[in-house]
C-alpha atoms as a PDB file:
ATOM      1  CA  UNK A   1      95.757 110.581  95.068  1.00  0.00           C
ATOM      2  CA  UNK A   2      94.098 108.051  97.133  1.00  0.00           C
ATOM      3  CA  UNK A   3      95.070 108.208 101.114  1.00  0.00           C
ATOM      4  CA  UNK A   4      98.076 106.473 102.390  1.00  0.00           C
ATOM      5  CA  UNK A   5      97.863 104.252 105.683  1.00  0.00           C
ATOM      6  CA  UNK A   6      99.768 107.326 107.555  1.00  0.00           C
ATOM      7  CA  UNK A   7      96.739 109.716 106.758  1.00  0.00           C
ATOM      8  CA  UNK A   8      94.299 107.271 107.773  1.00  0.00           C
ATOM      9  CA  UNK A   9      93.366 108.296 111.460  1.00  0.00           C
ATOM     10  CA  UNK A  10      92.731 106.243 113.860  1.00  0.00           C
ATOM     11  CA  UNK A  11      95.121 102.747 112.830  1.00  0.00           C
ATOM     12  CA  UNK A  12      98.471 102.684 113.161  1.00  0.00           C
ATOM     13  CA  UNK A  13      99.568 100.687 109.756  1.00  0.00           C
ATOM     14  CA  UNK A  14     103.123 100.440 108.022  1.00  0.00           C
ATOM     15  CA  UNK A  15     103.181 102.072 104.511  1.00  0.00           C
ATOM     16  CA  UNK A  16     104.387  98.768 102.836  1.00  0.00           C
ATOM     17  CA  UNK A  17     102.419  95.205 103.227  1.00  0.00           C
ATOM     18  CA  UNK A  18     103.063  91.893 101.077  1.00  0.00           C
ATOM     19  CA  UNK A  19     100.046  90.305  99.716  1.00  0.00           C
ATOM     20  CA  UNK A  20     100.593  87.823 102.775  1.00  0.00           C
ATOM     21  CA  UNK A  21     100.950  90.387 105.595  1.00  0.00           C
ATOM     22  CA  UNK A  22      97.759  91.914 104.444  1.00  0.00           C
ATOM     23  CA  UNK A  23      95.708  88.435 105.487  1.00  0.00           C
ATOM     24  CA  UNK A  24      97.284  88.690 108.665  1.00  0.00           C
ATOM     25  CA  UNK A  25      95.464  92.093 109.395  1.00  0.00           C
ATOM     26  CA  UNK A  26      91.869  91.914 110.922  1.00  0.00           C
ATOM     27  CA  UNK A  27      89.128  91.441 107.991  1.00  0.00           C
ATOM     28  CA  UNK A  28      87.690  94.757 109.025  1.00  0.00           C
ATOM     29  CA  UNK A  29      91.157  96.622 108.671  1.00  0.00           C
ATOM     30  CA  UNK A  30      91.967  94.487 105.687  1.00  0.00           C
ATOM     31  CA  UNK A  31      88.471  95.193 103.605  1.00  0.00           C
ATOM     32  CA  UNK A  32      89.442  98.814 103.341  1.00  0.00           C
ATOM     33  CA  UNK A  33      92.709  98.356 102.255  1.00  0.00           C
ATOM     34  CA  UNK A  34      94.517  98.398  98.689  1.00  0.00           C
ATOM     35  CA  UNK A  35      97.572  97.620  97.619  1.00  0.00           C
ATOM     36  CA  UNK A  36     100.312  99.675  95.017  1.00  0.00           C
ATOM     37  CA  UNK A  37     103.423  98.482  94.331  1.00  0.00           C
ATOM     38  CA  UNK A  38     103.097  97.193  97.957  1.00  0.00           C
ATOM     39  CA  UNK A  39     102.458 100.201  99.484  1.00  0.00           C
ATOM     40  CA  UNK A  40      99.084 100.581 101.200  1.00  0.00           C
ATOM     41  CA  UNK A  41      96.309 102.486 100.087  1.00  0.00           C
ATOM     42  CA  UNK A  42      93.790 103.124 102.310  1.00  0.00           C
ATOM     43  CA  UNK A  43      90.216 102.900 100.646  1.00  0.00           C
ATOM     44  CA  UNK A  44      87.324 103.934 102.576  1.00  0.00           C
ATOM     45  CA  UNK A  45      84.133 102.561 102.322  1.00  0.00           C
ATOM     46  CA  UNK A  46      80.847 104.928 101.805  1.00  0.00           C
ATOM     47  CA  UNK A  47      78.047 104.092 103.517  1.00  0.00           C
ATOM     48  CA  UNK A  48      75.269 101.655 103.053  1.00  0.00           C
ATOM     49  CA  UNK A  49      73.772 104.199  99.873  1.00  0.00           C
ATOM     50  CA  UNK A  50      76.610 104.007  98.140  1.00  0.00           C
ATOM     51  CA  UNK A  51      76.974 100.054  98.568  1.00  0.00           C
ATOM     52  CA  UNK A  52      73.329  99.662  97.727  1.00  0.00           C
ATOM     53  CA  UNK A  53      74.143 101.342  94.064  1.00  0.00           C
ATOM     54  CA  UNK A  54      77.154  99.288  93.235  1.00  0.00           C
ATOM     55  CA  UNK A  55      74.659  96.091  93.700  1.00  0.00           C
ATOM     56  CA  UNK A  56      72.315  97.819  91.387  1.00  0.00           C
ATOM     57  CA  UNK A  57      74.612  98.719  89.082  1.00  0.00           C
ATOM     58  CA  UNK A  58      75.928  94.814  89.027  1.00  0.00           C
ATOM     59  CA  UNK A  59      72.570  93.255  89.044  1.00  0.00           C
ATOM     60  CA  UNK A  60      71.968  95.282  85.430  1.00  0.00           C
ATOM     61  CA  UNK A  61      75.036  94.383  84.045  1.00  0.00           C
ATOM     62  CA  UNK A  62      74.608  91.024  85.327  1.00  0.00           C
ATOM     63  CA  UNK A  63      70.653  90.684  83.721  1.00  0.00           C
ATOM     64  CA  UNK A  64      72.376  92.369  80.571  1.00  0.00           C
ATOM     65  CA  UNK A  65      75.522  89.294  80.334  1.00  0.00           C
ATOM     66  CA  UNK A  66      73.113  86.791  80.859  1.00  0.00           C
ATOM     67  CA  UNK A  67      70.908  87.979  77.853  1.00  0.00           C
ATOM     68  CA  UNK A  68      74.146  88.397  75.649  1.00  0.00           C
ATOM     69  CA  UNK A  69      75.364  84.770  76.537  1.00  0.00           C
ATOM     70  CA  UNK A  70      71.788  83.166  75.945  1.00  0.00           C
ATOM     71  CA  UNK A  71      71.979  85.026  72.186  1.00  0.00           C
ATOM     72  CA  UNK A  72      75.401  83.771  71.681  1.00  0.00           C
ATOM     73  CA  UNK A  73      76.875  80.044  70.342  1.00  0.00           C
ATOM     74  CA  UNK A  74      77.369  78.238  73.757  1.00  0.00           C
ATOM     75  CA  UNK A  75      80.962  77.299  74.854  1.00  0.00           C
ATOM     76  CA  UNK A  76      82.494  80.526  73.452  1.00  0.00           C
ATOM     77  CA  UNK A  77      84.738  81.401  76.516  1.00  0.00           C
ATOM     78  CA  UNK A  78      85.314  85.011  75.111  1.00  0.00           C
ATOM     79  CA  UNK A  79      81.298  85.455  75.249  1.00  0.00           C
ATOM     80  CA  UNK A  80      81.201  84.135  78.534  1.00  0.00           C
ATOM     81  CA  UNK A  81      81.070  86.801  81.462  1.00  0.00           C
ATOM     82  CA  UNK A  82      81.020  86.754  85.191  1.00  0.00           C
ATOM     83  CA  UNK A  83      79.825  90.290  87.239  1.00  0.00           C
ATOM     84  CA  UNK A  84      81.225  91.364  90.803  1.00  0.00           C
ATOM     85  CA  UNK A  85      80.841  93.958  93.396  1.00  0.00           C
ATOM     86  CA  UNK A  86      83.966  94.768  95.666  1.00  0.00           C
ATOM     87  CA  UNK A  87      86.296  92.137  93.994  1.00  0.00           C
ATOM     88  CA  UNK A  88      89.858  92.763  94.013  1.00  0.00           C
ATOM     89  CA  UNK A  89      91.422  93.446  90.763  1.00  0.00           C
ATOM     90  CA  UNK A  90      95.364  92.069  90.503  1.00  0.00           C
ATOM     91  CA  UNK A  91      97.867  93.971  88.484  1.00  0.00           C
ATOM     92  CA  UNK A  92     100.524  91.549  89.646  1.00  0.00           C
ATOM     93  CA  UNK A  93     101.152  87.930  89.972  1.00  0.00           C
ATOM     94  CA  UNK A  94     102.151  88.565  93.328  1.00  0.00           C
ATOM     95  CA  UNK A  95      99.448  90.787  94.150  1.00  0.00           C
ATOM     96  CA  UNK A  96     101.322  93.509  95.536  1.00  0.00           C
ATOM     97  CA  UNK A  97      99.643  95.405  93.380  1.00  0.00           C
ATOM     98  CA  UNK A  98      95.092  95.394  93.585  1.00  0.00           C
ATOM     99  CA  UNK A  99      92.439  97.728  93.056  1.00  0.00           C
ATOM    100  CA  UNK A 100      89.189  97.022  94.698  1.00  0.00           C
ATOM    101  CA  UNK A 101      86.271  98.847  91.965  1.00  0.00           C
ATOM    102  CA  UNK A 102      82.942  99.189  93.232  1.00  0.00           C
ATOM    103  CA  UNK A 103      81.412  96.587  90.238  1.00  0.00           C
ATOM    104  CA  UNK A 104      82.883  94.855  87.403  1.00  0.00           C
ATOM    105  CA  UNK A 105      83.060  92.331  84.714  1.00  0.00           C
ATOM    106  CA  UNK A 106      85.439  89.829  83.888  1.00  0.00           C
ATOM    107  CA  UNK A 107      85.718  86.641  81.442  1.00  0.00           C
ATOM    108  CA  UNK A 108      85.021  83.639  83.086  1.00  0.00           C
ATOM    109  CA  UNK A 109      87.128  81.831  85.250  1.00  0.00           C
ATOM    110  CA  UNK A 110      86.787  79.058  87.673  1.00  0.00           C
ATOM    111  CA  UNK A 111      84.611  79.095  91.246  1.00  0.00           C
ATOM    112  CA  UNK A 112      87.207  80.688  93.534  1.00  0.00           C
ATOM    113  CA  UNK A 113      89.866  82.061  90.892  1.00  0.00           C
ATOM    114  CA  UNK A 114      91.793  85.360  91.593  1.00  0.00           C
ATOM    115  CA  UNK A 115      90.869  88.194  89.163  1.00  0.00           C
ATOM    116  CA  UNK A 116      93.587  89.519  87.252  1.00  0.00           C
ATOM    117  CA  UNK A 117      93.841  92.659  85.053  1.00  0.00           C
ATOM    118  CA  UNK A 118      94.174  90.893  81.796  1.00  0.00           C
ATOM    119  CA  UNK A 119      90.801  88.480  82.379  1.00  0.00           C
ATOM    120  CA  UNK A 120      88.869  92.060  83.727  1.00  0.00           C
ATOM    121  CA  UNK A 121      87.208  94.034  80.938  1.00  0.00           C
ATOM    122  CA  UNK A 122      85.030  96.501  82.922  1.00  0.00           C
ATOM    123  CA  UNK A 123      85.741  98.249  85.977  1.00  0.00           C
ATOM    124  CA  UNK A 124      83.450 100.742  87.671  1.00  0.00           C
ATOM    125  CA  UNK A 125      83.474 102.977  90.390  1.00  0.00           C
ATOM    126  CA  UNK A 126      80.087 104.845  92.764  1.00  0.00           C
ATOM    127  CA  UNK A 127      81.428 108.324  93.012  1.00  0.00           C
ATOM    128  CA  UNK A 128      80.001 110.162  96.452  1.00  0.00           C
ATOM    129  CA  UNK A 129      81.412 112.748  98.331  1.00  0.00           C
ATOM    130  CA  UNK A 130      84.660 110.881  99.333  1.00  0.00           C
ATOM    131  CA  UNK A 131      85.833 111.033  95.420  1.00  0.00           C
ATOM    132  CA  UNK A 132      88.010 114.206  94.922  1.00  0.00           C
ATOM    133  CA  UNK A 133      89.126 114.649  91.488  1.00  0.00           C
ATOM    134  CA  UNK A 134      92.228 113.723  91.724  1.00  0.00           C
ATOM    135  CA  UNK A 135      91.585 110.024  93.362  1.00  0.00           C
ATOM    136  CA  UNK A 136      88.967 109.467  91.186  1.00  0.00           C
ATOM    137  CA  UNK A 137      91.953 110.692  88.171  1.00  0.00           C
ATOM    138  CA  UNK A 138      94.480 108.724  89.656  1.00  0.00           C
ATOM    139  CA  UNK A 139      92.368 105.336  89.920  1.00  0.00           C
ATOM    140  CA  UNK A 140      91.345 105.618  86.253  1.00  0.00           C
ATOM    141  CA  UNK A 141      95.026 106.419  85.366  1.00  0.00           C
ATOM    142  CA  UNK A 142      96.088 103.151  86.950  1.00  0.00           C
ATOM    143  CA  UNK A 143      92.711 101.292  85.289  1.00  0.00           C
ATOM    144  CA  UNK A 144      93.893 102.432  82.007  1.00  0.00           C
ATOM    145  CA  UNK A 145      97.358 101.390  82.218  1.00  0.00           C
ATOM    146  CA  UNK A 146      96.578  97.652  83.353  1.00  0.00           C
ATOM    147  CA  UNK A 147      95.009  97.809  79.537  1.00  0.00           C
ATOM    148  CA  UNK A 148      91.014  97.073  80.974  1.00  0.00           C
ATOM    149  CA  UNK A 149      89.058  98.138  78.089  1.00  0.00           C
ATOM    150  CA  UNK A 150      86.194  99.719  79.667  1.00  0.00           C
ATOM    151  CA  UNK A 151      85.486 101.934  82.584  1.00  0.00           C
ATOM    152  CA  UNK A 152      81.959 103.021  84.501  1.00  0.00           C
ATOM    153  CA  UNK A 153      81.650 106.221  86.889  1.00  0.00           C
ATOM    154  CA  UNK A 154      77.750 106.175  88.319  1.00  0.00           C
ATOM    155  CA  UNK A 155      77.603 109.594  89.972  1.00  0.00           C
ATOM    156  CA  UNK A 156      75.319 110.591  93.214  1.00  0.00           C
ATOM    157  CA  UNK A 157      74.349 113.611  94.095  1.00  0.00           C
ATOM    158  CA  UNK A 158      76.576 115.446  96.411  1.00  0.00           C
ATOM    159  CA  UNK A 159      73.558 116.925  98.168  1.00  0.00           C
ATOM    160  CA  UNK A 160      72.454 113.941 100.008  1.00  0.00           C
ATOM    161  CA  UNK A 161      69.651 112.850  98.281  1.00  0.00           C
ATOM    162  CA  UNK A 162      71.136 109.775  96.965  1.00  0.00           C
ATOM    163  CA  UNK A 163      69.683 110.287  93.425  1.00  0.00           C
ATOM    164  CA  UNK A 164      72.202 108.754  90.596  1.00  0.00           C
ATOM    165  CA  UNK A 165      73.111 112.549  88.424  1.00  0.00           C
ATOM    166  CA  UNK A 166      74.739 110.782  85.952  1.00  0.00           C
ATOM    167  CA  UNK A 167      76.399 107.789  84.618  1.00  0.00           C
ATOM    168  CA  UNK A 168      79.254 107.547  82.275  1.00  0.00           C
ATOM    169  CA  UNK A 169      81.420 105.187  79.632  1.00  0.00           C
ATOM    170  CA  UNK A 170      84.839 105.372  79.100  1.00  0.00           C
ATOM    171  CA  UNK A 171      86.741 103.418  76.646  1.00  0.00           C
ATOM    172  CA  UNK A 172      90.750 102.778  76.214  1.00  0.00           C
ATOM    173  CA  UNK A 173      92.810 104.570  74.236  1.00  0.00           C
ATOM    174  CA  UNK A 174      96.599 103.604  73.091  1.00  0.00           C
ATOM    175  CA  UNK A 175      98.787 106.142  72.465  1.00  0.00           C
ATOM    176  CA  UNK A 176     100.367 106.327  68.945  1.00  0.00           C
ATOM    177  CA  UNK A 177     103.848 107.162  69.644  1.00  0.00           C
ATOM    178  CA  UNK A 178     104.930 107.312  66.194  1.00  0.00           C
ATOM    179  CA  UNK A 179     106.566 110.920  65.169  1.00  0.00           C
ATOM    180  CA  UNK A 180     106.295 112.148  68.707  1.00  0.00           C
ATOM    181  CA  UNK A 181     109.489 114.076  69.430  1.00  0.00           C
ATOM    182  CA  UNK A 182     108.725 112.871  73.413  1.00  0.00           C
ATOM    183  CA  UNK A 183     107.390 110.187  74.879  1.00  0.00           C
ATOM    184  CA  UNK A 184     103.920 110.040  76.632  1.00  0.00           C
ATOM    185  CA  UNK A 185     103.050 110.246  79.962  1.00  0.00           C
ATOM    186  CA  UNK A 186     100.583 107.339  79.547  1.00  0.00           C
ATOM    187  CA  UNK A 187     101.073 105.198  76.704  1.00  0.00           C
ATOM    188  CA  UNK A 188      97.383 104.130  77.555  1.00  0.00           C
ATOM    189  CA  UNK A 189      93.716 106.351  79.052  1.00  0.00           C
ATOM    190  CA  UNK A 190      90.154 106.201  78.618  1.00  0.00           C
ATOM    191  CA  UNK A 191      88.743 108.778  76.926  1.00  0.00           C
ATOM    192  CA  UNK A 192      84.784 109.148  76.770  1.00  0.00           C
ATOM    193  CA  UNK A 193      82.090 107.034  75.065  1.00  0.00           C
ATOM    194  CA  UNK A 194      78.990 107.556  76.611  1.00  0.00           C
ATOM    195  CA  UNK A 195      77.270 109.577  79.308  1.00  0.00           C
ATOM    196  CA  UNK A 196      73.619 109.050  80.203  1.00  0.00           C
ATOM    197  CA  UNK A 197      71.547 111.309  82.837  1.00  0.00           C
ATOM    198  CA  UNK A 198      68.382 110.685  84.460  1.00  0.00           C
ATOM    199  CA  UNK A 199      65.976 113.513  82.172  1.00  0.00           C
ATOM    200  CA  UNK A 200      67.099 111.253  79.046  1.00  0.00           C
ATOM    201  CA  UNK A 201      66.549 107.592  77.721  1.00  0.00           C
ATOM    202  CA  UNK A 202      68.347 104.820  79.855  1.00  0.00           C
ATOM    203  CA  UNK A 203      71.699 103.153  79.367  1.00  0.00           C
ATOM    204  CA  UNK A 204      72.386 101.998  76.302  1.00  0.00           C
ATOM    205  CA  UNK A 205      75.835 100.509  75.188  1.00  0.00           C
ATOM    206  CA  UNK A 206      76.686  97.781  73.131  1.00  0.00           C
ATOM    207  CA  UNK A 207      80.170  96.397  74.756  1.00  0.00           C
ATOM    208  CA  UNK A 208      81.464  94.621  76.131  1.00  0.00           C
ATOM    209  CA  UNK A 209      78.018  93.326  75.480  1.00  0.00           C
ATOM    210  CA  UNK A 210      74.468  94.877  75.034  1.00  0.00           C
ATOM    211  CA  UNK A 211      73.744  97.000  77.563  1.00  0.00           C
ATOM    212  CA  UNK A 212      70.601  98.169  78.047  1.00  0.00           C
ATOM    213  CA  UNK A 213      69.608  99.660  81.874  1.00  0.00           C
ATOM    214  CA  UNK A 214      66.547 101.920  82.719  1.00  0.00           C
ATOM    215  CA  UNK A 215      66.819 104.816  85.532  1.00  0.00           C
ATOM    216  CA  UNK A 216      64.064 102.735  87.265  1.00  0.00           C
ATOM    217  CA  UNK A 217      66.721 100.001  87.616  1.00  0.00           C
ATOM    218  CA  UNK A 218      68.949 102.465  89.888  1.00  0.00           C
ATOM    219  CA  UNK A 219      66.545 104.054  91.093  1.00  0.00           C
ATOM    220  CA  UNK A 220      67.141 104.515  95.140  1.00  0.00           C
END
């Protein structure tokens, strides 16, 4: 579970904020913050390192979209993509509900136009020290059930030396309730696709374009 605004020392915050009430907060309370169901998540930032991966990370997928929309017929809006760091992810119209991933990739949309879950088809998250296994569950749970087709873990190593160990591809899977005596959990998770580490060949994935990213490209 991620922390809650009560376990988050030093600022005294309620557990429940509107969409509004958060842009009341100081930016450098507000940053760290997520929203779910209105209830506030606190999200803590790693430190430059692990900032300075998530921009690699979006500057190949970027380099890779860019390729896949020269190759493609121009004007096709579903082969049109636009790549983020840090971008806030709606599950809601009113956005009491946002996840903040480290990088994604949406369809495009217009300068200065929210991103919601149903225009967001990769999310991706820079897993350091800070990631237990159960946040790092519970935010792919919540991915997966806001239907975004694809998600990204690029793992450091927990030893300091801020080499990427790993990086892996997970892709959505619906449920098929049919002839279940009891209902599912999760109607939707990702299950894995792809996992690359640095003694092998780079990154290379075909959706939701052609992905192709060398270890020199993350390289620290």
């Amino acid at each position: 579970m991620p922390i809650s605004a009560s376990e988050a020392a030093g600022f005294d915050l309620p557990e429940t904020l509107t969409w509004e009430e958060l842009g009341q907060l100081p930016g450098d309370i507000a940053k760290d913050i997520e929203l779910w169901q209105g209830r506030v998540v606190w999200n803590r930032r790693g430190p430059m390192e692990h900032q300075q991966f998530a921009v690699r990370v979006r500057n190949a997928l970027e380099a890779a979209a860019r390729r896949a929309m020269r190759e493609e017929t121009r004007g096709k809006d579903e082969r049109c993509w636009q790549v983020g760091t840090e971008t806030n992810v709606f599950f809601t119209a009113d956005k009491s509900t946002f996840l903040t991933p480290d990088f994604m990739v949406r369809r495009c949309l217009p300068r200065g136009a929210d991103t919601f879950v149903g225009d967001t088809v990769l999310v991706g998250e820079v897993l350091s020290g800070s990631d237990t296994p159960k946040r790092r569950q519970w935010k792919m749970n919540r991915y997966a059930e806001g239907g975004i087709p694809w998600y990204w873990e690029v793992e450091l190593d927990s030893g300091g030396s801020w080499d990427v160990t790993a990086v892996r591809a997970y892709g959505l899977a619906a449920l098929d309730r049919a002839g279940l005596a009891v209902k599912p959990l999760r109607p939707a998770l990702y299950v894995p696709v792809g996992e690359w580490e640095p003694d092998g060949p780079g990154v290379e994935f075909p959706e939701p374009f052609a992905l192709s990213v060398t270890w020199e490209d993350l390289a620290f």
